[in-house]
PDB file of N, CA and C in Angstrom:
ATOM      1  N   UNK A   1       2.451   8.799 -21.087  1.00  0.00           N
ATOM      2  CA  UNK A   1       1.746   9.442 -19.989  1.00  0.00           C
ATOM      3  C   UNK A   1       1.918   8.584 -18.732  1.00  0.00           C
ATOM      4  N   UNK A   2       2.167   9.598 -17.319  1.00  0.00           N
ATOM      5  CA  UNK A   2       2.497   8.694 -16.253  1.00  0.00           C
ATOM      6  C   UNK A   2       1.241   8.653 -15.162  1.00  0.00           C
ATOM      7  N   UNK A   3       0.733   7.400 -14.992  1.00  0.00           N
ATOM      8  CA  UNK A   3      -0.574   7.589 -13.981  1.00  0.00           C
ATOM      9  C   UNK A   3       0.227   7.072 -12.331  1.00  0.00           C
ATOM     10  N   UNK A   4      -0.140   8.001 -11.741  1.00  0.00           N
ATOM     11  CA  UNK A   4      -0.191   7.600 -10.165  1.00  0.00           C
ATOM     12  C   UNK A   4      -1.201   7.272  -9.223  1.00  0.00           C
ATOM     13  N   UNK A   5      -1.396   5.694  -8.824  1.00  0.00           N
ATOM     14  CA  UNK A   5      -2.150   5.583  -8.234  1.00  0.00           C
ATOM     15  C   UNK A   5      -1.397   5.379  -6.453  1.00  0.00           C
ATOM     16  N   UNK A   6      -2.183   5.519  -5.244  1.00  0.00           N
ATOM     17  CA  UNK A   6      -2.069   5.613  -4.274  1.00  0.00           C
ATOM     18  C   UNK A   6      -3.098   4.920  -3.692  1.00  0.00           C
ATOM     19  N   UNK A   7      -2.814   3.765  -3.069  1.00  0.00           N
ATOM     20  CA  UNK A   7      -3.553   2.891  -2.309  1.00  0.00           C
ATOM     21  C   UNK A   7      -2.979   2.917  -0.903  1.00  0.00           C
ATOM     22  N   UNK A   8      -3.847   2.114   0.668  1.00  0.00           N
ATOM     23  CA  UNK A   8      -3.616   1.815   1.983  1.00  0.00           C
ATOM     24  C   UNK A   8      -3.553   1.053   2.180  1.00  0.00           C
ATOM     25  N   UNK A   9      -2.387  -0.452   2.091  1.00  0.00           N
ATOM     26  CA  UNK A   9      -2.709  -1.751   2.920  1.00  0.00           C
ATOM     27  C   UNK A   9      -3.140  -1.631   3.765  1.00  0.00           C
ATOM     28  N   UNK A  10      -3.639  -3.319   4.545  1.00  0.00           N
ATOM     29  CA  UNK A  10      -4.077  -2.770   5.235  1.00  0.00           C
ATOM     30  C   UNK A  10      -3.206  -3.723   6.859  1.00  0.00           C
ATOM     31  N   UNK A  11      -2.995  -3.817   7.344  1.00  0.00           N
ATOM     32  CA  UNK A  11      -2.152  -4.309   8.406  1.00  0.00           C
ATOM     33  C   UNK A  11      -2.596  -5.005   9.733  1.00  0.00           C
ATOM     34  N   UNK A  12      -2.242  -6.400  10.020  1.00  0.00           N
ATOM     35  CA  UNK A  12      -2.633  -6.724  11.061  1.00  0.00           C
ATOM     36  C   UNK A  12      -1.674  -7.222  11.558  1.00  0.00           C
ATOM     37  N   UNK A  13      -1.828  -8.244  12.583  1.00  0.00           N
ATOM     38  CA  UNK A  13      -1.090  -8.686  13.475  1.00  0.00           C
ATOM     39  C   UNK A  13      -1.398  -9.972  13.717  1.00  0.00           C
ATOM     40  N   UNK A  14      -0.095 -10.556  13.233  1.00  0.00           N
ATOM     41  CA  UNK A  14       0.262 -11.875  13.343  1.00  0.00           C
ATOM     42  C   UNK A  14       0.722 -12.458  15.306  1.00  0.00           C
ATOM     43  N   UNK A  15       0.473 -13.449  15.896  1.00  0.00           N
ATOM     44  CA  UNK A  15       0.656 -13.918  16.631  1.00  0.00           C
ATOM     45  C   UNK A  15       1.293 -14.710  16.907  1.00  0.00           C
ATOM     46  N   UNK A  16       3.163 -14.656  17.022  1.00  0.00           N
ATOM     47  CA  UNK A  16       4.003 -16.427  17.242  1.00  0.00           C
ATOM     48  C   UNK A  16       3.938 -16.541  18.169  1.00  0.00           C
ATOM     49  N   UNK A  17       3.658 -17.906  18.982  1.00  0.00           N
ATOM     50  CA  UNK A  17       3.674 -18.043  20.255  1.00  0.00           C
ATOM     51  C   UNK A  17       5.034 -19.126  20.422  1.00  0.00           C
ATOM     52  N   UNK A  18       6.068 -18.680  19.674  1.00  0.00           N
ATOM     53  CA  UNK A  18       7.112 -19.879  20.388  1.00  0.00           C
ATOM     54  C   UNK A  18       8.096 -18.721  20.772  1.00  0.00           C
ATOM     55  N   UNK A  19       9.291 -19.663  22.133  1.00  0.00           N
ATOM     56  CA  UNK A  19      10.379 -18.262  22.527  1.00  0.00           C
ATOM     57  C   UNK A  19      11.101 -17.905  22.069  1.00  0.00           C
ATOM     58  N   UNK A  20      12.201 -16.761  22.276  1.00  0.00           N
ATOM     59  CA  UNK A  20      12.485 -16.357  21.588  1.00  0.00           C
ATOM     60  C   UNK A  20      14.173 -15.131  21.834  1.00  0.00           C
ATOM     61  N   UNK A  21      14.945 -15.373  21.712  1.00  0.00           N
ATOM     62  CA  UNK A  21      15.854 -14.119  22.039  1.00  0.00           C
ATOM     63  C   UNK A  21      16.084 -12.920  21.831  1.00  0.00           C
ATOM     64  N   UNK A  22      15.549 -12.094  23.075  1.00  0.00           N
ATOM     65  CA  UNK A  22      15.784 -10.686  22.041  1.00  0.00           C
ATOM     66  C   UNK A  22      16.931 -10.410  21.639  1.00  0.00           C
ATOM     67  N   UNK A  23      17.202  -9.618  20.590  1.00  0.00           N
ATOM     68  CA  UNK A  23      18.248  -9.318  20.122  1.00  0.00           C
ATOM     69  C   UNK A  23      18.112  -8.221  19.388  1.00  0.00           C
ATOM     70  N   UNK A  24      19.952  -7.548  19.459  1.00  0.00           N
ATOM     71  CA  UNK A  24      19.998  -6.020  19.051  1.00  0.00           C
ATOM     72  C   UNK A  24      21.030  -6.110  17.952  1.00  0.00           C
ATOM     73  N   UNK A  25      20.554  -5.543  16.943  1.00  0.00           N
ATOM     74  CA  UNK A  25      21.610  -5.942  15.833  1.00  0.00           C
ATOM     75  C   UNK A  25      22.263  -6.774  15.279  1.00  0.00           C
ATOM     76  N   UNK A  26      21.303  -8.074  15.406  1.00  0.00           N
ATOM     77  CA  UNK A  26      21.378  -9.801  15.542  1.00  0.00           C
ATOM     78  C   UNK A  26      22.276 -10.139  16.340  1.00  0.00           C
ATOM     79  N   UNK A  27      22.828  -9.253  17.139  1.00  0.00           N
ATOM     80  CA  UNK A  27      23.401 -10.203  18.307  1.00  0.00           C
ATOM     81  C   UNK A  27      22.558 -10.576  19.883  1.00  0.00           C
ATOM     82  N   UNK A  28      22.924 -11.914  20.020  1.00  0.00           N
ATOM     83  CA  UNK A  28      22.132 -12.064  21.338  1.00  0.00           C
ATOM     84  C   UNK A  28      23.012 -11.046  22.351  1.00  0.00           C
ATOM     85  N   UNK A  29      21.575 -10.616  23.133  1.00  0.00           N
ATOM     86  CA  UNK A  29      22.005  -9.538  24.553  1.00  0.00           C
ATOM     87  C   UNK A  29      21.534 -10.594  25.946  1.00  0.00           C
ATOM     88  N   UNK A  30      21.409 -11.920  25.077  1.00  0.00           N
ATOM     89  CA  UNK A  30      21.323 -13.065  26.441  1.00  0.00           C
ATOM     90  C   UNK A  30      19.965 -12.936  27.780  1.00  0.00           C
ATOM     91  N   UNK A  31      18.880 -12.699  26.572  1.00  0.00           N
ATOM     92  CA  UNK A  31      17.677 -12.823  27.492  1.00  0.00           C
ATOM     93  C   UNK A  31      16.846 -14.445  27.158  1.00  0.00           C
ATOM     94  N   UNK A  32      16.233 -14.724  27.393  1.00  0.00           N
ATOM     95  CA  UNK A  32      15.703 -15.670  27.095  1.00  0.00           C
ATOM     96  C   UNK A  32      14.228 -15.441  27.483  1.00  0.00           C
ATOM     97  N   UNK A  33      13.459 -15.660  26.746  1.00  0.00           N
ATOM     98  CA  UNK A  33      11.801 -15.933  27.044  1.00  0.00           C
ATOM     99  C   UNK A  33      11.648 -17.104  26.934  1.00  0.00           C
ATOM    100  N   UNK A  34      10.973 -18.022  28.002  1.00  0.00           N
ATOM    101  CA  UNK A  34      10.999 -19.738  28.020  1.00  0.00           C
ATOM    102  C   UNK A  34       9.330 -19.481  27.425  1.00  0.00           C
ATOM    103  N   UNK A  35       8.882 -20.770  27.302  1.00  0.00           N
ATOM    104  CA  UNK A  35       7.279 -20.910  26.672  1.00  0.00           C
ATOM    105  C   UNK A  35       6.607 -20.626  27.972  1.00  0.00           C
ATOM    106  N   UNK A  36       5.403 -19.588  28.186  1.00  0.00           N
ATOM    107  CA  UNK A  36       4.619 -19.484  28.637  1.00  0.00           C
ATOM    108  C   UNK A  36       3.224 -19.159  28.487  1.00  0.00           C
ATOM    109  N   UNK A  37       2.519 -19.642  29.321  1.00  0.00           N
ATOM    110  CA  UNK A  37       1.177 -19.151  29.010  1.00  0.00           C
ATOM    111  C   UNK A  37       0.495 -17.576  28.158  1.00  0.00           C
ATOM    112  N   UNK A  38      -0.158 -17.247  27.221  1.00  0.00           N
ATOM    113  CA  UNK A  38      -0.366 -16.284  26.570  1.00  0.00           C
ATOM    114  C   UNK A  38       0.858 -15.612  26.782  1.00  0.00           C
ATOM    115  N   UNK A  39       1.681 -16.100  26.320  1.00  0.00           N
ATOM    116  CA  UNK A  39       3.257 -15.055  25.726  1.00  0.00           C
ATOM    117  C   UNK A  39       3.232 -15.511  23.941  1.00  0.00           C
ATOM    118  N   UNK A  40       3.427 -14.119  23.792  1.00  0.00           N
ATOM    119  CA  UNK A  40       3.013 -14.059  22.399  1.00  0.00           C
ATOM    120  C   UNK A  40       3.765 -13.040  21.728  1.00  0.00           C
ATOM    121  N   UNK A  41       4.417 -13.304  20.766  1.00  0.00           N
ATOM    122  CA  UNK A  41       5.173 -12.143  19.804  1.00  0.00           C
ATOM    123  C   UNK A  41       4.727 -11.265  18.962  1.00  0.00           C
ATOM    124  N   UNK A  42       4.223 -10.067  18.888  1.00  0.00           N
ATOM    125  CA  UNK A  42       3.190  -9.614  17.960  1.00  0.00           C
ATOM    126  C   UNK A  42       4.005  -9.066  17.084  1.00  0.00           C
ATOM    127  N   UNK A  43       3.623  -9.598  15.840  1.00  0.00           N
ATOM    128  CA  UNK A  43       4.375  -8.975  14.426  1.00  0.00           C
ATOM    129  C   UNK A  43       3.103  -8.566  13.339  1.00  0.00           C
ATOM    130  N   UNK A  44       3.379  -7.315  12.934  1.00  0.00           N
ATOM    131  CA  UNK A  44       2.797  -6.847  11.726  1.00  0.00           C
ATOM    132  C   UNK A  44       3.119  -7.835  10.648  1.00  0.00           C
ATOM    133  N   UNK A  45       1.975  -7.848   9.588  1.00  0.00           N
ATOM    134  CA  UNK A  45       1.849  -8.769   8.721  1.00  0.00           C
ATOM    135  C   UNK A  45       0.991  -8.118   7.434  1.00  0.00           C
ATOM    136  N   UNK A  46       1.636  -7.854   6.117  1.00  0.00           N
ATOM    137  CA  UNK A  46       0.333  -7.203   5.222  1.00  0.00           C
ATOM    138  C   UNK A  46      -0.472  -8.137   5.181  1.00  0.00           C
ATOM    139  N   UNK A  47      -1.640  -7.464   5.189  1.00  0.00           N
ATOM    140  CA  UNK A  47      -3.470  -8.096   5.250  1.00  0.00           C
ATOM    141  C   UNK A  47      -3.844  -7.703   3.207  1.00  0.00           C
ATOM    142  N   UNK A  48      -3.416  -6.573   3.244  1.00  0.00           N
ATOM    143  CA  UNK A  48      -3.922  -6.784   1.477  1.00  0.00           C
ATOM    144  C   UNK A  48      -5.018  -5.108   1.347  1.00  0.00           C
ATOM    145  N   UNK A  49      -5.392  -5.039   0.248  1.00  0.00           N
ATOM    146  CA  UNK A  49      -6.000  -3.724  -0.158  1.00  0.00           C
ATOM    147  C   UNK A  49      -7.416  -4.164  -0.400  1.00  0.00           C
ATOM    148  N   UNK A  50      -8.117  -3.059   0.355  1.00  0.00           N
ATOM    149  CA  UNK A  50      -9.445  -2.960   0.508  1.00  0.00           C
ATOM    150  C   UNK A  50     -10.280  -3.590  -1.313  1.00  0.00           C
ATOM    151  N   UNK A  51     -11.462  -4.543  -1.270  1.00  0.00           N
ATOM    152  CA  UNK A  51     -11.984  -4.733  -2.623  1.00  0.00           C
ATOM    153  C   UNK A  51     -11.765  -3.795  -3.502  1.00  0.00           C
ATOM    154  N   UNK A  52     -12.629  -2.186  -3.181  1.00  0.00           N
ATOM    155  CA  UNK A  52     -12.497  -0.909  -4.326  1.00  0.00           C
ATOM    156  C   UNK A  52     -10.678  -0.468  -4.390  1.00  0.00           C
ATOM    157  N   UNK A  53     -10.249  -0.856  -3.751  1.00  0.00           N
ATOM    158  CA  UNK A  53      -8.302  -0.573  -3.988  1.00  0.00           C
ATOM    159  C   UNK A  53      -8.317  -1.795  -5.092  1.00  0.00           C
ATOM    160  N   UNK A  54      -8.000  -3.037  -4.847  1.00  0.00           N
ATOM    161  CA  UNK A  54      -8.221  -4.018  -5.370  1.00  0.00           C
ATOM    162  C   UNK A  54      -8.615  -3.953  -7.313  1.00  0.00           C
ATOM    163  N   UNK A  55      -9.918  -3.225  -7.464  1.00  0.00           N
ATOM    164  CA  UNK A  55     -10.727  -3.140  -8.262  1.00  0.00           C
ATOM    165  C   UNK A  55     -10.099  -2.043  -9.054  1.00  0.00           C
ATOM    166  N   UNK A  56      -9.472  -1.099  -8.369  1.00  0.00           N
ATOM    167  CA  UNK A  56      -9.413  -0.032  -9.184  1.00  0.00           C
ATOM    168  C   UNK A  56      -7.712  -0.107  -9.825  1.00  0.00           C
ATOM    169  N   UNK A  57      -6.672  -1.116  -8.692  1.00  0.00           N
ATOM    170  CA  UNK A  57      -5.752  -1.070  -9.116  1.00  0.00           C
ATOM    171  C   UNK A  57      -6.000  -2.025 -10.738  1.00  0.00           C
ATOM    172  N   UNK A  58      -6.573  -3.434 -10.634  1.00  0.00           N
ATOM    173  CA  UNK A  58      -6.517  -4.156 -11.864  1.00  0.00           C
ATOM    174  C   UNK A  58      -6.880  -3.545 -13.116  1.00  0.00           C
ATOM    175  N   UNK A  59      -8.100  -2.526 -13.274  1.00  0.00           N
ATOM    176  CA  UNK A  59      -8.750  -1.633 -13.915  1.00  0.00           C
ATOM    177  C   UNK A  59      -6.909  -0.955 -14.596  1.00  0.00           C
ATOM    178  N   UNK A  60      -6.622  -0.181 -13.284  1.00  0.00           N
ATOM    179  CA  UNK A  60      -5.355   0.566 -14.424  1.00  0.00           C
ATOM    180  C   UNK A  60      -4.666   0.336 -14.468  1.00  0.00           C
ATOM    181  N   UNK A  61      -4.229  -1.191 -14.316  1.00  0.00           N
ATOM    182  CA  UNK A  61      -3.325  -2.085 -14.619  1.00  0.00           C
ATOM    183  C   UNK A  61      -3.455  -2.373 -15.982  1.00  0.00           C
ATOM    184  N   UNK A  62      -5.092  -3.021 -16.549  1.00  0.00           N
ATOM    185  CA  UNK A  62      -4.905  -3.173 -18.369  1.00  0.00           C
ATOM    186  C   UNK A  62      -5.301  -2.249 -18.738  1.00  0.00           C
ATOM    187  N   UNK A  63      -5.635  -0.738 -18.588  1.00  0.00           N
ATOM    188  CA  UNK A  63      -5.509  -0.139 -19.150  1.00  0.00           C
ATOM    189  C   UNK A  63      -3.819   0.491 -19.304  1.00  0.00           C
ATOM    190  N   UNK A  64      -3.242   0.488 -18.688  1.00  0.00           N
ATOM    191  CA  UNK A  64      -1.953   0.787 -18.612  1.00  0.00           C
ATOM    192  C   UNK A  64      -1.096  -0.485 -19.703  1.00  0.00           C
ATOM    193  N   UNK A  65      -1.270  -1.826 -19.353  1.00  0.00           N
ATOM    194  CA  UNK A  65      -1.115  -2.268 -20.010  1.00  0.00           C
ATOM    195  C   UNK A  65      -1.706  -2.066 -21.787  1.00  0.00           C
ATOM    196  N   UNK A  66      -2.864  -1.868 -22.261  1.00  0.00           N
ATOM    197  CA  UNK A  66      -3.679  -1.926 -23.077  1.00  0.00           C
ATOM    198  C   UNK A  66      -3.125  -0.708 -24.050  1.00  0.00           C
ATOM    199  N   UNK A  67      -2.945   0.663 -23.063  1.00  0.00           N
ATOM    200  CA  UNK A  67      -2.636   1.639 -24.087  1.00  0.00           C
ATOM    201  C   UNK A  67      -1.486   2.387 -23.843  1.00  0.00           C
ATOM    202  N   UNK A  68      -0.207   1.330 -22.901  1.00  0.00           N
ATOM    203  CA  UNK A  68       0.991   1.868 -23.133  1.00  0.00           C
ATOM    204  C   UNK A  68       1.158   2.674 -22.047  1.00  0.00           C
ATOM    205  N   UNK A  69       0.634   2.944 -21.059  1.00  0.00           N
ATOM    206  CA  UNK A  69       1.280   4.587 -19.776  1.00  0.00           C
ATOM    207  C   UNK A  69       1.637   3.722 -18.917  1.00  0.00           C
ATOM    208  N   UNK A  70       3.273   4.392 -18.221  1.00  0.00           N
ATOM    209  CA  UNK A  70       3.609   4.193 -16.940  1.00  0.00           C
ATOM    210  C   UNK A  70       2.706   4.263 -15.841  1.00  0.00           C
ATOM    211  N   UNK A  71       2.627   3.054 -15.238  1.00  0.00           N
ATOM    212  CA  UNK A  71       1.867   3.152 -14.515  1.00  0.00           C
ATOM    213  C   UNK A  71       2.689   3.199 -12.671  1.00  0.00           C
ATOM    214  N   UNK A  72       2.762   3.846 -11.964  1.00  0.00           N
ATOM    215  CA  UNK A  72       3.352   3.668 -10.897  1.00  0.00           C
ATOM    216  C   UNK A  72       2.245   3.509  -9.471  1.00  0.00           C
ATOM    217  N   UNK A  73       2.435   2.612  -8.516  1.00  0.00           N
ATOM    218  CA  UNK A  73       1.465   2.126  -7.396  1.00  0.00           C
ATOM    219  C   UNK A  73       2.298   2.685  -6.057  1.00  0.00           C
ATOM    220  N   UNK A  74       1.775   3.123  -5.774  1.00  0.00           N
ATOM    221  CA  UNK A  74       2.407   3.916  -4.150  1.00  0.00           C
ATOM    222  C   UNK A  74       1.331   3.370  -2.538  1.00  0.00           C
ATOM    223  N   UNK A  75       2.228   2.656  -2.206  1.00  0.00           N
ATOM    224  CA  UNK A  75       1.458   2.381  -0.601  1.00  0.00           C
ATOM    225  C   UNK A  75       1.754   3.197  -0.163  1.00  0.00           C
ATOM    226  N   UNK A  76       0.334   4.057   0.793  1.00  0.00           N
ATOM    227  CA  UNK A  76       0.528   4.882   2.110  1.00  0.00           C
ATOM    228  C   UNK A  76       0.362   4.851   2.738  1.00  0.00           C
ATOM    229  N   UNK A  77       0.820   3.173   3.374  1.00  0.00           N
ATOM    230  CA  UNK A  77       1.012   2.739   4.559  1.00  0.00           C
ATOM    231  C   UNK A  77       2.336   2.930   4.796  1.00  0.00           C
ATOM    232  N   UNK A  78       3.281   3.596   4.052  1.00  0.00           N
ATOM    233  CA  UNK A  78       5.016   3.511   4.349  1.00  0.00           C
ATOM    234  C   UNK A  78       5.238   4.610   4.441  1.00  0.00           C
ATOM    235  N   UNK A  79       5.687   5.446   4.860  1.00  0.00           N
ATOM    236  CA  UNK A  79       5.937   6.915   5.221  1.00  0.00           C
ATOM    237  C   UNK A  79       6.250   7.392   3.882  1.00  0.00           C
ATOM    238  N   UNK A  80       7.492   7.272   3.360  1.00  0.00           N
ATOM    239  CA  UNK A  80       7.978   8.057   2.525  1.00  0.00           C
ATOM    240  C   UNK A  80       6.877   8.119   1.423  1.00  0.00           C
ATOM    241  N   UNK A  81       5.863   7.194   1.319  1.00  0.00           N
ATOM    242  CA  UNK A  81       5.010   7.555   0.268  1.00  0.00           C
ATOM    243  C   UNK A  81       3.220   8.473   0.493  1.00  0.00           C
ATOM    244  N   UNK A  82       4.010   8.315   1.949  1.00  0.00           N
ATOM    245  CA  UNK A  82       2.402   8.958   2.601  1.00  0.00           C
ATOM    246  C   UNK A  82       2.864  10.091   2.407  1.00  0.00           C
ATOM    247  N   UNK A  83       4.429  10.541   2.438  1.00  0.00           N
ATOM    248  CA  UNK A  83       4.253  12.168   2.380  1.00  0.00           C
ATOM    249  C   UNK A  83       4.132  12.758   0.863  1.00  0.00           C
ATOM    250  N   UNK A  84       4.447  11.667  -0.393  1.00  0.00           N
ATOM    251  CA  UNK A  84       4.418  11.936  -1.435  1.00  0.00           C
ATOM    252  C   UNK A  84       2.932  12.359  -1.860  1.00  0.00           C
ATOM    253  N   UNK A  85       2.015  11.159  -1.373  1.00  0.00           N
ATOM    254  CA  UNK A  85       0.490  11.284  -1.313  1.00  0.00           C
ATOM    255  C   UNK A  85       0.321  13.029  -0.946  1.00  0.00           C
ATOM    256  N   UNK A  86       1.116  13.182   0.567  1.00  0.00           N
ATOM    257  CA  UNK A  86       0.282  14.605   0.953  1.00  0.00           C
ATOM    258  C   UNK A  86       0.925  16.133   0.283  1.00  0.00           C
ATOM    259  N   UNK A  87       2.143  15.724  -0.311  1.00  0.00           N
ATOM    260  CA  UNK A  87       2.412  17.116  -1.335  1.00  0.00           C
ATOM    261  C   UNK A  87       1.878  16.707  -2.618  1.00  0.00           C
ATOM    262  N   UNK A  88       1.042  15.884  -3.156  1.00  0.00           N
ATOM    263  CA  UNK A  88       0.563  15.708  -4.573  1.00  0.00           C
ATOM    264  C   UNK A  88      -1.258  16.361  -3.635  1.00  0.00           C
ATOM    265  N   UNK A  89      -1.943  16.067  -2.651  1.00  0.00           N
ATOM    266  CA  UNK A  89      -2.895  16.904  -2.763  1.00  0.00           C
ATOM    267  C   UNK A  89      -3.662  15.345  -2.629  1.00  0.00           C
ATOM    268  N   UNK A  90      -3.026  14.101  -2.214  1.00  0.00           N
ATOM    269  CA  UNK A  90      -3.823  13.056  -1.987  1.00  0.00           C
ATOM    270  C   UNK A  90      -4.420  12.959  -0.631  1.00  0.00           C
ATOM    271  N   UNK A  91      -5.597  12.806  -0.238  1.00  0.00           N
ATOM    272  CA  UNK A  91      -6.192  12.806   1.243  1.00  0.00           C
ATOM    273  C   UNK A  91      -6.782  11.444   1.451  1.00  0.00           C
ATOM    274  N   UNK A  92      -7.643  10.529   0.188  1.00  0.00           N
ATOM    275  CA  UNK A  92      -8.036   9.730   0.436  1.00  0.00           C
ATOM    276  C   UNK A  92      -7.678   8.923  -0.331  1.00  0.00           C
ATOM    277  N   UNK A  93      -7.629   7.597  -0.126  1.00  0.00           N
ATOM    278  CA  UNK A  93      -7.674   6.174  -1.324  1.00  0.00           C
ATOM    279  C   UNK A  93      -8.452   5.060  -1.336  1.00  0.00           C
ATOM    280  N   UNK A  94      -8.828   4.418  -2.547  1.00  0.00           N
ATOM    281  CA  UNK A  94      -7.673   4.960  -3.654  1.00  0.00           C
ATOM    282  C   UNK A  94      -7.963   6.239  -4.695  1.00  0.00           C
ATOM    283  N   UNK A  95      -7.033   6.524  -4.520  1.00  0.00           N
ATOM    284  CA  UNK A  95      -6.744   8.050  -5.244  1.00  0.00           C
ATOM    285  C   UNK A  95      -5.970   7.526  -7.200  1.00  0.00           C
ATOM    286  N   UNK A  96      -6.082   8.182  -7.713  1.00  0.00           N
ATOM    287  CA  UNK A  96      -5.628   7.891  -9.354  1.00  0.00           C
ATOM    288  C   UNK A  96      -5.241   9.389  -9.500  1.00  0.00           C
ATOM    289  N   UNK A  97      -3.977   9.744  -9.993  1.00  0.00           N
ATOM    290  CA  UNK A  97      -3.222  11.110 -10.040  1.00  0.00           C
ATOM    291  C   UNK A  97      -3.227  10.947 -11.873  1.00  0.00           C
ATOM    292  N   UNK A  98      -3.240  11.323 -12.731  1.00  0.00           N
ATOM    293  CA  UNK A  98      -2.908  11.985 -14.159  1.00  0.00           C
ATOM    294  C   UNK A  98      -2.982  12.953 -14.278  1.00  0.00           C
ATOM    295  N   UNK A  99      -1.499  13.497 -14.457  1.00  0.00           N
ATOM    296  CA  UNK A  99      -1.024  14.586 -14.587  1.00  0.00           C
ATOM    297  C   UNK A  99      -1.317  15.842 -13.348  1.00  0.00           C
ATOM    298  N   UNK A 100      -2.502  16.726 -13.377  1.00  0.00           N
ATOM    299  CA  UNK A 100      -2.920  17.333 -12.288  1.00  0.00           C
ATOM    300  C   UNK A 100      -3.671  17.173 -11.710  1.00  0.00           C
ATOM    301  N   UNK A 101      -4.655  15.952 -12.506  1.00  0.00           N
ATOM    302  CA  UNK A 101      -6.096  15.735 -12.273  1.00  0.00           C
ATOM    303  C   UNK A 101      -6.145  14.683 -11.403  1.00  0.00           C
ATOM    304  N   UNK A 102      -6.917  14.589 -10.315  1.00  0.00           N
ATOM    305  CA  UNK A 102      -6.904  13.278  -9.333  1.00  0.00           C
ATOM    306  C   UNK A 102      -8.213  12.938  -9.354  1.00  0.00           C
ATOM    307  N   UNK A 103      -8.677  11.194  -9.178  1.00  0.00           N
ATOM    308  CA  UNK A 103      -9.766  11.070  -9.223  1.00  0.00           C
ATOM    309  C   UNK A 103      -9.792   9.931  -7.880  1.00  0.00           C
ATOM    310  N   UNK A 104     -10.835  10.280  -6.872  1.00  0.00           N
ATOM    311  CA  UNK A 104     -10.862   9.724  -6.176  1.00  0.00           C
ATOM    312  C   UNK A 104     -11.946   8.418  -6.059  1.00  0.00           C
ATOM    313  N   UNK A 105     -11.332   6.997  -5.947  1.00  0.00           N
ATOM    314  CA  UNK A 105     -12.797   5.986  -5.756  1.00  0.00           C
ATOM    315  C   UNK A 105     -12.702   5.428  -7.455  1.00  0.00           C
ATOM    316  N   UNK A 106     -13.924   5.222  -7.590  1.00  0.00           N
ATOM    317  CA  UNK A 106     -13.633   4.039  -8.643  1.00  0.00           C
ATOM    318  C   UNK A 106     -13.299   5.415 -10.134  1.00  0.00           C
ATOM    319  N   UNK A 107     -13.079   4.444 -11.655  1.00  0.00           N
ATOM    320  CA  UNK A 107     -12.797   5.399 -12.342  1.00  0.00           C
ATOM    321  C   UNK A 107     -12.919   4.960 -13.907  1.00  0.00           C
ATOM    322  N   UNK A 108     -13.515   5.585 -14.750  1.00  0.00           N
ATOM    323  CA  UNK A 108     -14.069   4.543 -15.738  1.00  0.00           C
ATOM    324  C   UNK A 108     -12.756   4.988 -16.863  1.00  0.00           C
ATOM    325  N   UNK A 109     -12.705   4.064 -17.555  1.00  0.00           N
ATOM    326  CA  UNK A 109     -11.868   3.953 -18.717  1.00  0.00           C
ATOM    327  C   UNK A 109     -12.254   5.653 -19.423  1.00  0.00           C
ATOM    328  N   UNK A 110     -13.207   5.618 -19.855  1.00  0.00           N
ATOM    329  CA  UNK A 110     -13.725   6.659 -20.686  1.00  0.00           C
ATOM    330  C   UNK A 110     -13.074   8.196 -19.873  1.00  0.00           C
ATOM    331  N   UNK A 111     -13.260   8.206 -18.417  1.00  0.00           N
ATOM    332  CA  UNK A 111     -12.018   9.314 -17.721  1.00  0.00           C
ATOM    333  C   UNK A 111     -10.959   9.834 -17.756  1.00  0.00           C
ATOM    334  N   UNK A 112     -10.453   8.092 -17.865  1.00  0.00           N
ATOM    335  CA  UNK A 112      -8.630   8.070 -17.940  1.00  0.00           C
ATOM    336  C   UNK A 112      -8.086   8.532 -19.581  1.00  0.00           C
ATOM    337  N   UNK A 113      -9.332   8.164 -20.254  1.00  0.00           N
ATOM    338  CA  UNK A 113      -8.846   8.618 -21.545  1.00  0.00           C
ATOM    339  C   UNK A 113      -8.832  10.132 -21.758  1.00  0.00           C
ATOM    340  N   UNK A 114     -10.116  10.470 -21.036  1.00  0.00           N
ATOM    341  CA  UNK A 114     -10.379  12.725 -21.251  1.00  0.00           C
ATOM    342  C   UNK A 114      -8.993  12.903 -20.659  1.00  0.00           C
ATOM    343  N   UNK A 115      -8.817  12.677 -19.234  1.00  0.00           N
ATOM    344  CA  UNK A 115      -7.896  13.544 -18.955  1.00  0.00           C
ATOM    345  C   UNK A 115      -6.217  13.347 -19.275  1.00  0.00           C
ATOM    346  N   UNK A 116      -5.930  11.977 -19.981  1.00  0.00           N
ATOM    347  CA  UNK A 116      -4.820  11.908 -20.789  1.00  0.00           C
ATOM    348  C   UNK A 116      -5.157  12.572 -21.891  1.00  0.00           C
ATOM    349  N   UNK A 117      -6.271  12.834 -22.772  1.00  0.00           N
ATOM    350  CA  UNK A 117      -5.889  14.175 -23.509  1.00  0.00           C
ATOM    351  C   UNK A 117      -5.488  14.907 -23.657  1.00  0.00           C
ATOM    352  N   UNK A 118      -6.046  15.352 -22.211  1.00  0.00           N
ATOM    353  CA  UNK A 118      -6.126  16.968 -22.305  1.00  0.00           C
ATOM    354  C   UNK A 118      -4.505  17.230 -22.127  1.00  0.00           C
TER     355      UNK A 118
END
């Protein structure tokens, strides 16, 4: 049995403050930024998944481990998986997909077992 879960990193922004060359296709286009006052490079940086993401991924991690199902983890912070999220009928996370059944938020063992039954 294959469970899909769907979680949101969550994303911030890192700050380098040393200079720097822009460049297009790793080649220098011969600009230079010298060090200046509040000049700052802003780069995205993963920050990590909310506690209940967190909680719910480890949860069906040993159970996945424990009783054998593929388990697959989808960020929808990356496009191609945000649109997977929105043709499976996912709106919020974390979301847990088996089979047709989605359960949104936390999810007890005793769940994952009914609806792999059925």
């Amino acid at each position: 049995m294959k469970i899909e879960l769907y979680l949101n990193s969550e994303k911030g922004h890192l700050k380098a403050g040393y200079p720097y060359y822009e460049t297009l296709s790793s080649k220098s286009i011969g600009t230079w930024h010298g060090p200046s006052s509040g000049y700052y490079i802003p780069k995205d940086v993963f920050v990590g998944y909310s506690e209940e993401e967190k909680e719910m991924r480890d949860q069906i991690t040993r159970m996945a481990d424990k009783y054998n199902f593929e388990l697959k983890v989808y960020d929808v912070s990356k496009t191609r998986y945000r649109f997977r999220a929105f043709f499976k009928g996912v709106r919020e996370t974390p979301t847990a997909v088996i089979g047709r059944k989605k359960f949104i938020g936390t999810i007890s063992e005793d769940e994952i077992l009914a609806a792999i039954k059925k």
